[in-house]
PDB file of N, CA and C in Angstrom:
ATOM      1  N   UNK A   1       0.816  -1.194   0.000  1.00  0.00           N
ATOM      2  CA  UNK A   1       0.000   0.000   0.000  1.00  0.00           C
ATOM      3  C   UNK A   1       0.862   1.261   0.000  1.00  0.00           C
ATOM      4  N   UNK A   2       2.184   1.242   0.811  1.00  0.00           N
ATOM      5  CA  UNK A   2       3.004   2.330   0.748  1.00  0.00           C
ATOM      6  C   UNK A   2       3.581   2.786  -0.640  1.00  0.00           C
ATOM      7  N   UNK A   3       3.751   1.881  -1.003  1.00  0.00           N
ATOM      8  CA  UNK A   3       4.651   1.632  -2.648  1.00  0.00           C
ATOM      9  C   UNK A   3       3.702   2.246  -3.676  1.00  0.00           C
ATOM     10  N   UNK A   4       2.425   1.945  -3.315  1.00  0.00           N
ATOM     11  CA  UNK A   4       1.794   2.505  -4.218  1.00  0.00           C
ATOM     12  C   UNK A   4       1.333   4.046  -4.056  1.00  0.00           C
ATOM     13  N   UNK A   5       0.905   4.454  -2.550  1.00  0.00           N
ATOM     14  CA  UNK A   5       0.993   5.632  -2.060  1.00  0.00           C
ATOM     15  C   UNK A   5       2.019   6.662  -2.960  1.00  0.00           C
ATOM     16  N   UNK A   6       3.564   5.791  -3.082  1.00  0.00           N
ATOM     17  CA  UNK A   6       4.730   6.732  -3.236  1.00  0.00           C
ATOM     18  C   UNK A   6       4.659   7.240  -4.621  1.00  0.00           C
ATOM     19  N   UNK A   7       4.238   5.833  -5.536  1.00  0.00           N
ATOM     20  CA  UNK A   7       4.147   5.501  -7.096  1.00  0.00           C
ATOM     21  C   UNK A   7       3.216   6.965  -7.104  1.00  0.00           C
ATOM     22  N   UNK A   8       1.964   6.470  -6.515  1.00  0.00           N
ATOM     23  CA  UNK A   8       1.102   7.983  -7.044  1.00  0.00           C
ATOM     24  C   UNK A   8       1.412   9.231  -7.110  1.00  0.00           C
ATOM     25  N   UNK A   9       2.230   9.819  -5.769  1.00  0.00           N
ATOM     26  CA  UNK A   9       2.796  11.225  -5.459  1.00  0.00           C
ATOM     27  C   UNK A   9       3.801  11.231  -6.262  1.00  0.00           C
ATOM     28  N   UNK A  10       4.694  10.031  -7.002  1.00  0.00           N
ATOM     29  CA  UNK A  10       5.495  10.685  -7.667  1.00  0.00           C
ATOM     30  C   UNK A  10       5.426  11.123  -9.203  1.00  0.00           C
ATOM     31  N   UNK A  11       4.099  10.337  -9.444  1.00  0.00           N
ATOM     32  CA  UNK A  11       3.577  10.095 -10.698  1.00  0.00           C
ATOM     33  C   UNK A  11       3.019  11.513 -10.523  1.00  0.00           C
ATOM     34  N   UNK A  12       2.369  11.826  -9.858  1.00  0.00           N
ATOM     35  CA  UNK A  12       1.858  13.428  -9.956  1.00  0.00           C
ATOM     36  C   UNK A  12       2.474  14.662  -9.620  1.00  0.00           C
ATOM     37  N   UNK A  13       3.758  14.373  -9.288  1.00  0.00           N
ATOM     38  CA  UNK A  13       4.699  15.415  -9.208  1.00  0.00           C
ATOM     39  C   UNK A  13       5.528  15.347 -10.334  1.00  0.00           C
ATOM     40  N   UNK A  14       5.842  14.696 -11.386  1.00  0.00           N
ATOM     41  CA  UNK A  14       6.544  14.852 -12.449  1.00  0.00           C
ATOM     42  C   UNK A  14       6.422  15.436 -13.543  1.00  0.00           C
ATOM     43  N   UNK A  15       7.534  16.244 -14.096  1.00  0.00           N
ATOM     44  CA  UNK A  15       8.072  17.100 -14.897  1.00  0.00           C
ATOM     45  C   UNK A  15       7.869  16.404 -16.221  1.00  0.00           C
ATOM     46  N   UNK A  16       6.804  17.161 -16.948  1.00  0.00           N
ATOM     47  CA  UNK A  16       6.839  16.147 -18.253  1.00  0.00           C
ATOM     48  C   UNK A  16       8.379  16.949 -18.792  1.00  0.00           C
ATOM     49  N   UNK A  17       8.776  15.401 -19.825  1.00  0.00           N
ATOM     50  CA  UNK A  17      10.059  15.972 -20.565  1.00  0.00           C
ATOM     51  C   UNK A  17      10.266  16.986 -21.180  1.00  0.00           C
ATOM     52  N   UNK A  18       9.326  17.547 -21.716  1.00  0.00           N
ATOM     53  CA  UNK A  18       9.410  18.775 -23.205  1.00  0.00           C
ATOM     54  C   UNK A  18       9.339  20.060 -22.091  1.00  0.00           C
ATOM     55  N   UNK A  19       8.900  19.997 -20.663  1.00  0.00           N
ATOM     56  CA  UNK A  19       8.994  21.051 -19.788  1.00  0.00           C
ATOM     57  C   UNK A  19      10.313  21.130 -19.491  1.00  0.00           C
ATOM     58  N   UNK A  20      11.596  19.853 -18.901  1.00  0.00           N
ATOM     59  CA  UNK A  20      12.442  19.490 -18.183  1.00  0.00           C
ATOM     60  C   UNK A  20      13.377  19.881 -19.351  1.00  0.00           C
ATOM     61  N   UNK A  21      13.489  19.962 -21.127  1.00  0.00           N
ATOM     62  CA  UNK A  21      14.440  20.500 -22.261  1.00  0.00           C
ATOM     63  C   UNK A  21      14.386  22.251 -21.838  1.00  0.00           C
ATOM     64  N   UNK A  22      13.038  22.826 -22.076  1.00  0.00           N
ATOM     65  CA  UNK A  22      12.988  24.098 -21.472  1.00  0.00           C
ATOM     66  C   UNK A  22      13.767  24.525 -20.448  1.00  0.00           C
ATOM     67  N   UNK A  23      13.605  23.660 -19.516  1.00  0.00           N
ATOM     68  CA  UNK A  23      14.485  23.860 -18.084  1.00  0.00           C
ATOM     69  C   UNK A  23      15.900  23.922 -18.746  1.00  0.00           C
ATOM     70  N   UNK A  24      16.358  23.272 -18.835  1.00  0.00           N
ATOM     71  CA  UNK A  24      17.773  22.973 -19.593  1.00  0.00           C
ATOM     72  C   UNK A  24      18.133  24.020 -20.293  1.00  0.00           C
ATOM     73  N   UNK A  25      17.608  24.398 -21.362  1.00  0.00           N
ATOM     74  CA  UNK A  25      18.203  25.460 -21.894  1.00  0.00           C
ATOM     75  C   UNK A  25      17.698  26.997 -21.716  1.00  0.00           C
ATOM     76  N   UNK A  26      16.999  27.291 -20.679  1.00  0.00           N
ATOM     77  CA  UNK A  26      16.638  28.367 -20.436  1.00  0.00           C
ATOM     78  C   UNK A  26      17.050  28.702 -19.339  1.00  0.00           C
ATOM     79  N   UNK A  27      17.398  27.867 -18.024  1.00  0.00           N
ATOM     80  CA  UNK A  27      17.368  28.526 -16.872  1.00  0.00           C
ATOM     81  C   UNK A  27      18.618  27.731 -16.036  1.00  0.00           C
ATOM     82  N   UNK A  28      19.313  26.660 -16.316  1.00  0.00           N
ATOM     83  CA  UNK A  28      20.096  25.826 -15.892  1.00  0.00           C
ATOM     84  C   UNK A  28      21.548  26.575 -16.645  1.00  0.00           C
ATOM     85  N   UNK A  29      22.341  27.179 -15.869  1.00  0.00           N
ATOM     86  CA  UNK A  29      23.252  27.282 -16.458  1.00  0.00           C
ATOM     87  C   UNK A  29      24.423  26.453 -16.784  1.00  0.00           C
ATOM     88  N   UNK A  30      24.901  26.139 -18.275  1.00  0.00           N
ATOM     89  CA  UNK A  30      25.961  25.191 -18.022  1.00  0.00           C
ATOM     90  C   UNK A  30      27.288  25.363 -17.103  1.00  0.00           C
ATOM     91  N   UNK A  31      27.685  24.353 -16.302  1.00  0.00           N
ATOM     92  CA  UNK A  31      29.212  23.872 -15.619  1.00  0.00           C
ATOM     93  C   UNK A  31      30.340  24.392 -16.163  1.00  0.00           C
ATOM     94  N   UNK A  32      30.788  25.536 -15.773  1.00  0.00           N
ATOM     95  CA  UNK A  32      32.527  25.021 -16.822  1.00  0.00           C
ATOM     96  C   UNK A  32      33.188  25.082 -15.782  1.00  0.00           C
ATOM     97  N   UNK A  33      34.318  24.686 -16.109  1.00  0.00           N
ATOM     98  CA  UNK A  33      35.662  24.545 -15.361  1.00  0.00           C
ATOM     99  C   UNK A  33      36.051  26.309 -14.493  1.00  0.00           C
ATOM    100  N   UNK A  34      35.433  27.177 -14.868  1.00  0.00           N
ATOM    101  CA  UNK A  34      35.426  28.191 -14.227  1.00  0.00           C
ATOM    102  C   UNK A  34      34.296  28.293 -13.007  1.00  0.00           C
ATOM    103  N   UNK A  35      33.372  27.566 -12.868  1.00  0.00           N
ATOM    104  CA  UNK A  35      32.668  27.977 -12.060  1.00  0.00           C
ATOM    105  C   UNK A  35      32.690  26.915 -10.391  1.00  0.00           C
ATOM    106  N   UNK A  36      33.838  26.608 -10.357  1.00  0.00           N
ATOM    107  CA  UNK A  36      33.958  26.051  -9.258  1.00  0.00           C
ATOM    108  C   UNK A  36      34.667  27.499  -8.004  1.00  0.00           C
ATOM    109  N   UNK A  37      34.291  26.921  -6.937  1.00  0.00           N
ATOM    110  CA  UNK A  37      34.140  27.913  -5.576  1.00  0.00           C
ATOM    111  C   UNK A  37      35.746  27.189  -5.016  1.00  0.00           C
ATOM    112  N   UNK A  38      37.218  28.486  -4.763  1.00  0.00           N
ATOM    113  CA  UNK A  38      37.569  27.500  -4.445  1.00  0.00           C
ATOM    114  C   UNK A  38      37.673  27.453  -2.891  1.00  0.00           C
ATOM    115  N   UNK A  39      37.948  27.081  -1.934  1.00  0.00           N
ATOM    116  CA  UNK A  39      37.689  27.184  -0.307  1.00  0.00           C
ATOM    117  C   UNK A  39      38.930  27.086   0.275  1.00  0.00           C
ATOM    118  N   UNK A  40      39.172  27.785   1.146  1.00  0.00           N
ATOM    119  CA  UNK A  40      40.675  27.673   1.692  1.00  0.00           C
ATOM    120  C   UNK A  40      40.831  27.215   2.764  1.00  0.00           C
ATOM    121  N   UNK A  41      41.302  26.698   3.987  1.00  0.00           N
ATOM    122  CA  UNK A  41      41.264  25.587   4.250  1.00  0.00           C
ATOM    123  C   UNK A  41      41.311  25.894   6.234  1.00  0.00           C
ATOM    124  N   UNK A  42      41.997  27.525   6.012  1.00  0.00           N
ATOM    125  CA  UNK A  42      40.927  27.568   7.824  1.00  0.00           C
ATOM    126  C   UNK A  42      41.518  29.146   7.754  1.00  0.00           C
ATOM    127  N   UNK A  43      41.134  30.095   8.276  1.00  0.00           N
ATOM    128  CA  UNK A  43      40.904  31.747   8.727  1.00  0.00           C
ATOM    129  C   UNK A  43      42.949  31.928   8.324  1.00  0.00           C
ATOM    130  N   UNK A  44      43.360  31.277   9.029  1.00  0.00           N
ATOM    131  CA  UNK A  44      44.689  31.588   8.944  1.00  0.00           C
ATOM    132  C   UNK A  44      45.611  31.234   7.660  1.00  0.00           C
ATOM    133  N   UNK A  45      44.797  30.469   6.769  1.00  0.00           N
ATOM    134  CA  UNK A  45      45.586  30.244   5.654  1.00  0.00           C
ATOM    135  C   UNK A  45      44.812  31.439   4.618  1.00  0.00           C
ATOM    136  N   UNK A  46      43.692  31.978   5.083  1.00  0.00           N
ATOM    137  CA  UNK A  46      43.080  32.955   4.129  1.00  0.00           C
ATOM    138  C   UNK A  46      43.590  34.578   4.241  1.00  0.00           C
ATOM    139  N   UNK A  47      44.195  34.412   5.150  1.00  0.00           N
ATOM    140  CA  UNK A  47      44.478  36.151   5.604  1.00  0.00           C
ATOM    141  C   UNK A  47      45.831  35.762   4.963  1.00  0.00           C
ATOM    142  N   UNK A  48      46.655  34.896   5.105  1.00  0.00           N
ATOM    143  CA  UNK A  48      48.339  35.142   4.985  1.00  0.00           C
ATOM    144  C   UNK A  48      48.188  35.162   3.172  1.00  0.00           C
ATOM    145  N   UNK A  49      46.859  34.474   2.581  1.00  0.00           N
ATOM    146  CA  UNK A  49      46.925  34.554   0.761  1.00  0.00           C
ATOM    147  C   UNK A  49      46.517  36.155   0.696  1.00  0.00           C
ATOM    148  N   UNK A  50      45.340  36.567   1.631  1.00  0.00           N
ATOM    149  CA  UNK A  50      44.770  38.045   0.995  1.00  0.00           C
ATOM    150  C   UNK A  50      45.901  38.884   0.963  1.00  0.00           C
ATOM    151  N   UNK A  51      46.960  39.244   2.206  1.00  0.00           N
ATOM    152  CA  UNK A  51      48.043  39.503   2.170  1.00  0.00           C
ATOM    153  C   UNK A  51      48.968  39.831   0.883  1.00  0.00           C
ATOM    154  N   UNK A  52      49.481  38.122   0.979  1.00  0.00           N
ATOM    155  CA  UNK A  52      50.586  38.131   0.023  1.00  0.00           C
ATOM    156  C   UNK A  52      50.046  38.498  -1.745  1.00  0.00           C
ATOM    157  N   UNK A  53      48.483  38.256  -1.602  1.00  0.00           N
ATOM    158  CA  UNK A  53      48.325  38.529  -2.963  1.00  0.00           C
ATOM    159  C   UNK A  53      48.155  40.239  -3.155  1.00  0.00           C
ATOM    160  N   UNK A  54      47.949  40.772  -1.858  1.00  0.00           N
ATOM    161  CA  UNK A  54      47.771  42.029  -1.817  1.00  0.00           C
ATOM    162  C   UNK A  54      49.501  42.545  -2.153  1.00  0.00           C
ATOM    163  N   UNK A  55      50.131  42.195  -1.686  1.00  0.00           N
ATOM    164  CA  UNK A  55      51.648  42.937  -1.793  1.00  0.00           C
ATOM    165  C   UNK A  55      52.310  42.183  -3.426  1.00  0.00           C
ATOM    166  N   UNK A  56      51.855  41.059  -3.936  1.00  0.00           N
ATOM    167  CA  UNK A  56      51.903  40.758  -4.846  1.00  0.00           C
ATOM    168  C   UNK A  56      51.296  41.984  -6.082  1.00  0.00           C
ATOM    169  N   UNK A  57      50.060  41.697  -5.770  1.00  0.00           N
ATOM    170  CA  UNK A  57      49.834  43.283  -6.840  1.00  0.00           C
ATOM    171  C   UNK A  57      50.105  44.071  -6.611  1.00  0.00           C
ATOM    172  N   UNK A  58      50.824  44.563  -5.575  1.00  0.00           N
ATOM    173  CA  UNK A  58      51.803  46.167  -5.520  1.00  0.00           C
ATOM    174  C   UNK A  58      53.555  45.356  -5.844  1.00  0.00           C
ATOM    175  N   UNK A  59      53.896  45.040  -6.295  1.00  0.00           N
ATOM    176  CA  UNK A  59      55.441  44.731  -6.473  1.00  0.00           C
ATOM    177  C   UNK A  59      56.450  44.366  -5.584  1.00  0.00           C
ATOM    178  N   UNK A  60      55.545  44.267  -4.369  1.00  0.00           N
ATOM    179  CA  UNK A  60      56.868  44.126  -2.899  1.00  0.00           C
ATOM    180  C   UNK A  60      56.345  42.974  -1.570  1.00  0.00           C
ATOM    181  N   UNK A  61      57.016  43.160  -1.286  1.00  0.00           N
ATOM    182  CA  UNK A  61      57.052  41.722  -0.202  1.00  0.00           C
ATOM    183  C   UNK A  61      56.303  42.795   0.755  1.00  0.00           C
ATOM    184  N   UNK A  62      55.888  41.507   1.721  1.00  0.00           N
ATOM    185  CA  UNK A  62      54.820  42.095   2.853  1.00  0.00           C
ATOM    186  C   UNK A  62      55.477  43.084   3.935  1.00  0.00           C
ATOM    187  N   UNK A  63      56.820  42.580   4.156  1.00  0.00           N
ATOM    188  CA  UNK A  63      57.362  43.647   4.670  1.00  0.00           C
ATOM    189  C   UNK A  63      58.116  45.164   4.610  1.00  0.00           C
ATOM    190  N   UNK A  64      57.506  45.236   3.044  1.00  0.00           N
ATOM    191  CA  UNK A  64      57.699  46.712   2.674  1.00  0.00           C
ATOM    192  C   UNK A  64      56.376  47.169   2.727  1.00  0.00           C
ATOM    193  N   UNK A  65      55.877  46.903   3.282  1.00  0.00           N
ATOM    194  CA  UNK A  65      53.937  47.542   2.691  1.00  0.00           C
ATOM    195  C   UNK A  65      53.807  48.703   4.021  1.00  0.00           C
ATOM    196  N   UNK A  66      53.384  49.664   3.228  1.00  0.00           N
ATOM    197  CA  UNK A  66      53.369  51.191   4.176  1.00  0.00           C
ATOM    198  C   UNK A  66      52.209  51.131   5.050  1.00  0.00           C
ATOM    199  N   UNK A  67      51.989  51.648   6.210  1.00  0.00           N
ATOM    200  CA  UNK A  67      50.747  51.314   6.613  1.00  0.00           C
ATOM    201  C   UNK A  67      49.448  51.671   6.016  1.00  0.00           C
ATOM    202  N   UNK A  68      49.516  52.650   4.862  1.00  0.00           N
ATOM    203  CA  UNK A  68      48.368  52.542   4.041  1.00  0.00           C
ATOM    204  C   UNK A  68      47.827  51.187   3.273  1.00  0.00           C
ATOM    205  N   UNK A  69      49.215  50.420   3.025  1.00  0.00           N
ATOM    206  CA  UNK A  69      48.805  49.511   2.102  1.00  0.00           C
ATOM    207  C   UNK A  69      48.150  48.770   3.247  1.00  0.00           C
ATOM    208  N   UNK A  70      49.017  48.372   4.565  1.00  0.00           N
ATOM    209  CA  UNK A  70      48.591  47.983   5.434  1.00  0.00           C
ATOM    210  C   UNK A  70      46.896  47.681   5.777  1.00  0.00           C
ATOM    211  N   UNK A  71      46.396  49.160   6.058  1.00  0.00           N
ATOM    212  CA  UNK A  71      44.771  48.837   6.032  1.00  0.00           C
ATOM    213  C   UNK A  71      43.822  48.914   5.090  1.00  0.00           C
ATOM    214  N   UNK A  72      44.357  48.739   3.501  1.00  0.00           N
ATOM    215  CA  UNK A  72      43.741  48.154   2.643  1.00  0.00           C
ATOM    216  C   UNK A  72      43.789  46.829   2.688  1.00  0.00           C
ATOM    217  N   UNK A  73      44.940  46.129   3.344  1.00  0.00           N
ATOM    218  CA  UNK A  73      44.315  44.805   2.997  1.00  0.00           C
ATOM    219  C   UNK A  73      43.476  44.637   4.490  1.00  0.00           C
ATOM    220  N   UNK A  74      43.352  45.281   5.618  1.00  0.00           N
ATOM    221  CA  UNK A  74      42.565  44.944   6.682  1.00  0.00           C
ATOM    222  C   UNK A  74      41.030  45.459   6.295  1.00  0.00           C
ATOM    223  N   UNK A  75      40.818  46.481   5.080  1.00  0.00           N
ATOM    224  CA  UNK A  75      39.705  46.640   4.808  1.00  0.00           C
ATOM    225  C   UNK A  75      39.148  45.533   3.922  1.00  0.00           C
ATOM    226  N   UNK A  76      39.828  44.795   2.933  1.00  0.00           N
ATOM    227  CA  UNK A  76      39.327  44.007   2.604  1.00  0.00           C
ATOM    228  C   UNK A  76      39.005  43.292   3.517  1.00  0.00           C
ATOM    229  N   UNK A  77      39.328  42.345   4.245  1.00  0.00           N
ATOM    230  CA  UNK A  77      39.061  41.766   4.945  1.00  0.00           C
ATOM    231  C   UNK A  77      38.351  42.001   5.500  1.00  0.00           C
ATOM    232  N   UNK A  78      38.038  43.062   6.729  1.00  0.00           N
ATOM    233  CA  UNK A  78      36.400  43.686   7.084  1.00  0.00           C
ATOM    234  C   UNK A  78      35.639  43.407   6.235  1.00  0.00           C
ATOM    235  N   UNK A  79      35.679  43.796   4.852  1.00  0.00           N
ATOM    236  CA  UNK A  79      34.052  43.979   3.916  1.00  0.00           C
ATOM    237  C   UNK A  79      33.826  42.600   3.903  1.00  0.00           C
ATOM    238  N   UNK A  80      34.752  41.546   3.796  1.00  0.00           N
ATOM    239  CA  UNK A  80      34.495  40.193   3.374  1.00  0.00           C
ATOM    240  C   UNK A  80      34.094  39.669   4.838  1.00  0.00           C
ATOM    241  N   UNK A  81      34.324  40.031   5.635  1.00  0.00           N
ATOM    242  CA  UNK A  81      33.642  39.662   7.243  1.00  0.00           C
ATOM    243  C   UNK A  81      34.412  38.611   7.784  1.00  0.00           C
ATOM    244  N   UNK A  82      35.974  38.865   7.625  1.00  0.00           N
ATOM    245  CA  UNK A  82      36.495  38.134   8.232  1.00  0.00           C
ATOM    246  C   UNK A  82      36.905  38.666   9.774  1.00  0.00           C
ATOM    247  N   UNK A  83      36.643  39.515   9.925  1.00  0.00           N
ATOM    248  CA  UNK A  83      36.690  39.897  11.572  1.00  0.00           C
ATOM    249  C   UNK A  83      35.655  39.481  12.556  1.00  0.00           C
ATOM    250  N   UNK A  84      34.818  38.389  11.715  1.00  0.00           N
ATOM    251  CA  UNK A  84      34.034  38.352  12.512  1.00  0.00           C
ATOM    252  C   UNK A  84      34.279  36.798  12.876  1.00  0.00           C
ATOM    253  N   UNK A  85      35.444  36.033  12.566  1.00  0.00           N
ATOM    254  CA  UNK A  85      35.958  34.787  12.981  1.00  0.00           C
ATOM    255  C   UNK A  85      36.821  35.111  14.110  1.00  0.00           C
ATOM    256  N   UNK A  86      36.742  33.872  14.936  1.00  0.00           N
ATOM    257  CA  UNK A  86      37.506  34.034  16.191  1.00  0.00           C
ATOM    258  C   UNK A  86      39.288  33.742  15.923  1.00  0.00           C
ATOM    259  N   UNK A  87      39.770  34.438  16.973  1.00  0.00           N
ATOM    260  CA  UNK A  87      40.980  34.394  16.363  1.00  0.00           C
ATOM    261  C   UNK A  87      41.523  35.362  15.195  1.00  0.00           C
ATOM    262  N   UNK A  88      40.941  36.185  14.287  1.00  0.00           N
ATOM    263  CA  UNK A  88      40.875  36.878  13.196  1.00  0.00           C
ATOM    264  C   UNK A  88      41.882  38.008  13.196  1.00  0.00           C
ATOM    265  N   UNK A  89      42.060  39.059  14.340  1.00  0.00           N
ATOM    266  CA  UNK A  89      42.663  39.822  14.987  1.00  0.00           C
ATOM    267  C   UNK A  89      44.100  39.497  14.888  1.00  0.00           C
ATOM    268  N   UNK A  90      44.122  38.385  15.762  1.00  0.00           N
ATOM    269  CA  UNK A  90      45.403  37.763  16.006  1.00  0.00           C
ATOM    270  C   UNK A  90      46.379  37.062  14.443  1.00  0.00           C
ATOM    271  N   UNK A  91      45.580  36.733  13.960  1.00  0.00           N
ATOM    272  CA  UNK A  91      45.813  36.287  12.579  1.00  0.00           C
ATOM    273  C   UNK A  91      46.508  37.118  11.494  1.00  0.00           C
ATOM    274  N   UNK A  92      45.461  38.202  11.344  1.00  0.00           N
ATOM    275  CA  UNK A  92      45.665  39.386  10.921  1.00  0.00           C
ATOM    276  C   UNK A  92      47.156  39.992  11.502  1.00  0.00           C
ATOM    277  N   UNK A  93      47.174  40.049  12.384  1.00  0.00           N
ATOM    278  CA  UNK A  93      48.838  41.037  13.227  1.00  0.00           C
ATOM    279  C   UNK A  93      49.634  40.340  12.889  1.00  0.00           C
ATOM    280  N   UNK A  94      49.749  38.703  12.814  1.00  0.00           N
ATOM    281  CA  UNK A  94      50.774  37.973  12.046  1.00  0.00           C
ATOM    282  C   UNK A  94      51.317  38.010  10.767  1.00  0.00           C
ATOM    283  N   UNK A  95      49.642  38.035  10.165  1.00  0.00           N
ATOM    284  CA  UNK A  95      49.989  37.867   8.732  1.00  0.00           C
ATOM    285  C   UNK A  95      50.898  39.305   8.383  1.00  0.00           C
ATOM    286  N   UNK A  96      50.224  40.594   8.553  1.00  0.00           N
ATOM    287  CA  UNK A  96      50.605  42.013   8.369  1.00  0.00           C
ATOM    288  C   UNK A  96      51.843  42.038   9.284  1.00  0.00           C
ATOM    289  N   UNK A  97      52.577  41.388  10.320  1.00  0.00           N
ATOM    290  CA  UNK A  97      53.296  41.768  10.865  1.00  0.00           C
ATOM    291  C   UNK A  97      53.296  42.984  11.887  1.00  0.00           C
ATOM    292  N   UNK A  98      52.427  42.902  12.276  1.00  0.00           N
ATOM    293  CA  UNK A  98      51.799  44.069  13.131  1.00  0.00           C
ATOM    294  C   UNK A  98      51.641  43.529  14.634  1.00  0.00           C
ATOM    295  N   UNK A  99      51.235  44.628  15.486  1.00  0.00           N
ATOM    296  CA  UNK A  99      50.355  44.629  16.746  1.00  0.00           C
ATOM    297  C   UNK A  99      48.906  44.126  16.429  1.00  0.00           C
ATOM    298  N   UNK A 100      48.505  43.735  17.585  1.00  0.00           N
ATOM    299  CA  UNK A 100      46.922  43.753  17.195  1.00  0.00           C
ATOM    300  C   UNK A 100      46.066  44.742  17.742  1.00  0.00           C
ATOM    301  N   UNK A 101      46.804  45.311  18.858  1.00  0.00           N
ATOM    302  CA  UNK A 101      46.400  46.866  18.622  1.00  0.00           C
ATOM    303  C   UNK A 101      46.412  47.496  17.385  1.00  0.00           C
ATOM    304  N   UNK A 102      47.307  47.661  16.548  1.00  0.00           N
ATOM    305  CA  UNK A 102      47.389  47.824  15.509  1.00  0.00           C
ATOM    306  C   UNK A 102      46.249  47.775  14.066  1.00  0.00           C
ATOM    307  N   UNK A 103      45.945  46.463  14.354  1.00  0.00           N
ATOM    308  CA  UNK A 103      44.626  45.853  13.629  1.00  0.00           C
ATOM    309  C   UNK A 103      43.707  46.662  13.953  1.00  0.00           C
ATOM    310  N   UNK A 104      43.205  46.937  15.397  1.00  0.00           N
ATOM    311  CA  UNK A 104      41.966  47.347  15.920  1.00  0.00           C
ATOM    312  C   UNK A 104      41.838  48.794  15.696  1.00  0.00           C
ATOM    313  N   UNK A 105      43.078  49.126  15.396  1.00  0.00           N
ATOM    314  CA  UNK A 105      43.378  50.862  14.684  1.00  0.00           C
ATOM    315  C   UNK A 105      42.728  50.681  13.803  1.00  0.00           C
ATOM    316  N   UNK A 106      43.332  49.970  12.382  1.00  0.00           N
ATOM    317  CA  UNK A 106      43.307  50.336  11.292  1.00  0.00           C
ATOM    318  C   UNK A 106      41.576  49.921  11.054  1.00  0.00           C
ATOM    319  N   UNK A 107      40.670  49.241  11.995  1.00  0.00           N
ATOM    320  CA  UNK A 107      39.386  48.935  11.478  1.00  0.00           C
ATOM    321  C   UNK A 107      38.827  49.759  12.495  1.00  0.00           C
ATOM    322  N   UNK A 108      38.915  50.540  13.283  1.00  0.00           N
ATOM    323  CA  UNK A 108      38.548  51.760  13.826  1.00  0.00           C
ATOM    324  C   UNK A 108      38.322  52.946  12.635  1.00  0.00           C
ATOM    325  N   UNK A 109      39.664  52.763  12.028  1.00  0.00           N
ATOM    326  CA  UNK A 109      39.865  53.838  10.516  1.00  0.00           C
ATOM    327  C   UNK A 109      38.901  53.533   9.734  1.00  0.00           C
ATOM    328  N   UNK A 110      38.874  52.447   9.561  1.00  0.00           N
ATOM    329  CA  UNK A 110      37.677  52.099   8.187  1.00  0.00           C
ATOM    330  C   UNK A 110      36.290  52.269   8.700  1.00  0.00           C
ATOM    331  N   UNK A 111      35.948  52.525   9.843  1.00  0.00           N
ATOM    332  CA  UNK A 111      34.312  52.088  10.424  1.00  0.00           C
ATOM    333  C   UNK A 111      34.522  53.733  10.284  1.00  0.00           C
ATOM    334  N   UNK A 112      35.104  54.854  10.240  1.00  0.00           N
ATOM    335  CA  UNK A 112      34.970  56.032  10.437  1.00  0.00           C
ATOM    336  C   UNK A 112      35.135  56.626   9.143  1.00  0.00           C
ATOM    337  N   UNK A 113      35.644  56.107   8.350  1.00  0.00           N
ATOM    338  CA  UNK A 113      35.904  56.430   7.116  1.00  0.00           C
ATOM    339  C   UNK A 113      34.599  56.197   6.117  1.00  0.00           C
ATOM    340  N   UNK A 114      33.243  55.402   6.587  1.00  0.00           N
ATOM    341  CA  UNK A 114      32.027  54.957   6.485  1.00  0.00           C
ATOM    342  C   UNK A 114      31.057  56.124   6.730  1.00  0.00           C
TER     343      UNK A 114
END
């Protein structure tokens, strides 16, 4: 009796085919090799890439970065809401080579700069 219960609800919930081609080419976007998400692998391996890719597109290693460059990359990081992971602070002063007083400056700057 269940089996048939299921048979019915599924028989009346189905997508005729010539609806399910529509689907397909109207609203399903195709897969490519670009659209994968990629994930990094915990708070502290993501701040030391935003970093280095940040001093990467300016021409210099992390330890030439002026403190302007400095709280551009702590603003990125704010907008992307990584201050709001535990530990984040601390992470941050490593990666930048900083205080974490320091940190709490430079996102003092940005909440005022708003």
């Amino acid at each position: 009796m269940l089996k048939n219960s299921v048979e019915r609800v599924l028989k009346d919930y189905r997508i005729p085919n010539d609806s399910l081609s529509e689907l397909e080419n109207d609203n399903i976007k195709k897969t490519t090799e670009h659209d994968f998400e990629t994930l990094t692998k915990s708070a502290k391996e993501y701040v030391h890439t935003v970093v280095n890719d940040y001093a990467q597109k300016l021409g210099i290693t992390k330890e030439f970065m002026k403190p302007e460059n400095k709280i551009d990359c702590v603003r990125q990081l704010h907008e992307q809401g990584y201050f709001q992971l535990k530990d984040s602070v601390e992470e941050a002063a490593k990666a930048l080579e900083v205080s974490e007083p320091s940190i709490y400056r430079y996102i003092q700057i940005i909440k005022k700069e708003k």
